[in-house]
Protein backbone atom coordinates (compact mmCIF):
# COMPACT_ATOMS: atom_id res chain seq x y z
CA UNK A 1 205.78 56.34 79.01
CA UNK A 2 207.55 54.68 76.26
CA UNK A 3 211.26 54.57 78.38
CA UNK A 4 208.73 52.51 81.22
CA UNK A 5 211.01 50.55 83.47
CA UNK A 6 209.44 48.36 86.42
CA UNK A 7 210.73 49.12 89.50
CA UNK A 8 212.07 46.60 91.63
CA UNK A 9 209.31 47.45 94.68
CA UNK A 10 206.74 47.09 92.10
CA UNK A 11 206.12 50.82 92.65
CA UNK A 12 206.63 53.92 90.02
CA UNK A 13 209.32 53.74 87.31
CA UNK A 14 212.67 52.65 88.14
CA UNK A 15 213.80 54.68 85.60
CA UNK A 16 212.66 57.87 87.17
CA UNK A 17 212.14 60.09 89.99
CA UNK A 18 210.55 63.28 90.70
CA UNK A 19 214.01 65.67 91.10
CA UNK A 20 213.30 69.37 89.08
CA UNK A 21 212.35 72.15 91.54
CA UNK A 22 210.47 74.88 90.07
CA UNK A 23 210.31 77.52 92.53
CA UNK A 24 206.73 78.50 93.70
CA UNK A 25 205.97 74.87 92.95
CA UNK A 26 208.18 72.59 94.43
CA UNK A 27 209.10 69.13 93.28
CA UNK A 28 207.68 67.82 89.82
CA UNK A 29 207.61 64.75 87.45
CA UNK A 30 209.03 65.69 84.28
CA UNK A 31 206.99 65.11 80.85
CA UNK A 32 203.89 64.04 83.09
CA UNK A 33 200.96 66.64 82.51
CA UNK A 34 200.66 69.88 84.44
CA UNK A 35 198.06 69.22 87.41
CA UNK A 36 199.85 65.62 88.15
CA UNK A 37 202.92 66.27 87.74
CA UNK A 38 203.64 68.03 91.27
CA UNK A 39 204.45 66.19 93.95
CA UNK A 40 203.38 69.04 96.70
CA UNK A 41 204.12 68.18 100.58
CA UNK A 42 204.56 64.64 99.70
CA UNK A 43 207.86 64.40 98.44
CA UNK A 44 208.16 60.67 98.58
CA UNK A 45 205.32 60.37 96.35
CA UNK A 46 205.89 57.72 93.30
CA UNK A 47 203.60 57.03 89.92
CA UNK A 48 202.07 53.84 89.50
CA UNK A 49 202.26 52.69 86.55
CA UNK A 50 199.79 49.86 85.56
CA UNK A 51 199.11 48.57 81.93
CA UNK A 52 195.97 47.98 82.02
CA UNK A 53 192.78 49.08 84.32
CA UNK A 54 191.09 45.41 84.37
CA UNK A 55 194.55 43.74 84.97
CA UNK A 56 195.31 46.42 88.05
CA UNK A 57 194.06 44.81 91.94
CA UNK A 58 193.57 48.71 92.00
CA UNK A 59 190.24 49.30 93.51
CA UNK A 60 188.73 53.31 93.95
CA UNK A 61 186.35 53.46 96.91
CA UNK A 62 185.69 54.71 99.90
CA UNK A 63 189.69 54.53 100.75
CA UNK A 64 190.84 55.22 97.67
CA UNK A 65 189.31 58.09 95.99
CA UNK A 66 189.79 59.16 92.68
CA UNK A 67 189.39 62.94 92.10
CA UNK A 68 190.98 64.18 88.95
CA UNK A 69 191.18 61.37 85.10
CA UNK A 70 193.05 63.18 82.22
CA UNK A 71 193.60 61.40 78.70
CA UNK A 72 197.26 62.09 77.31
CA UNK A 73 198.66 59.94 74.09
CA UNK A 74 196.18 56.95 75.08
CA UNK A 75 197.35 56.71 79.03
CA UNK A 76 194.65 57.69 81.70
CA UNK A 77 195.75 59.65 84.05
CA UNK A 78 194.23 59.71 88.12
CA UNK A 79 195.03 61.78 91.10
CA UNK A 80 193.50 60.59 94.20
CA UNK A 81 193.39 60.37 97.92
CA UNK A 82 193.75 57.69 100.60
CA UNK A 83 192.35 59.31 103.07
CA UNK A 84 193.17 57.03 106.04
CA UNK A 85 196.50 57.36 105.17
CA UNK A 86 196.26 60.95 104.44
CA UNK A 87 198.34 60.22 101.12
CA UNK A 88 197.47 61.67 97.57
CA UNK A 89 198.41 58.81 94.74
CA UNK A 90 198.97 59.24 91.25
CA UNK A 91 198.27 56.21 88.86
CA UNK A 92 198.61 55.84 85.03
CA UNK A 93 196.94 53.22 83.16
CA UNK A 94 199.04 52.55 79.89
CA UNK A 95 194.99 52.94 78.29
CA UNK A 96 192.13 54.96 77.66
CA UNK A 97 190.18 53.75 80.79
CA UNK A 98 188.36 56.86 81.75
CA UNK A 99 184.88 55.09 81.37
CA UNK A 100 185.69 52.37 83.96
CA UNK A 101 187.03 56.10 86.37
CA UNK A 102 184.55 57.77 88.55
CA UNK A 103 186.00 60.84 88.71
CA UNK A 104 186.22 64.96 87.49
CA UNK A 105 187.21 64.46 83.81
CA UNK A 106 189.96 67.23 83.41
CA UNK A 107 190.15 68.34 80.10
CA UNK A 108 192.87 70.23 77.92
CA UNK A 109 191.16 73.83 78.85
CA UNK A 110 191.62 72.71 82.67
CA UNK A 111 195.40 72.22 82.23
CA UNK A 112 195.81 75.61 80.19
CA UNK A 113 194.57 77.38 83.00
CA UNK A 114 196.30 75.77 85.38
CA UNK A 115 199.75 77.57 86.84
């Protein structure tokens, strides 16, 4: 997070893209945590990276649903669904926001058992 780069389209890190195949996996993020760092059958899939939760026009609801919040080195982590687009989205706020999240708290046991 510290190498952060806005992108041009306001979207993700211009700095980076999801390229490393890992095969029985597919496509991955690189130094983002195991569980939201795959990409799966959405290959066009970017991070958004906000800094702050209160400063995002981010809103989770009924079209935006948050399902996973993970805590890494102070940045909250969300995987979600927008269901009427049928699109998962990963966000990261550049905080520990995981009170304001209403969401499955995934914890450091969670990722160890993850493949």
């Amino acid at each position: 997070m510290s190498c952060f780069e806005q992108n041009e389209a306001g979207v993700g890190c211009g700095k980076h893209v999801a390229g490393t195949i890992m095969s029985g996996v597919g496509t991955l993020f690189l130094g983002m945590p195991k569980g939201f760092n795959r990409l799966g059958v959405h290959a066009e899939m970017k991070p958004i990276i906000l800094d702050t939760f209160a400063s995002s026009d981010w809103q989770y609801n009924k079209f935006n649903i948050p399902a996973w919040k993970y805590l890494l080195n102070g940045h909250t982590f969300v995987r979600g669904m927008m269901p009427c687009r049928n699109e998962p989205f990963l966000h990261v706020f550049l905080e520990d926001c995981l009170d304001k999240i209403d969401c499955r708290l995934i914890t450091q046991d969670d990722i160890d058992q993850m493949d």
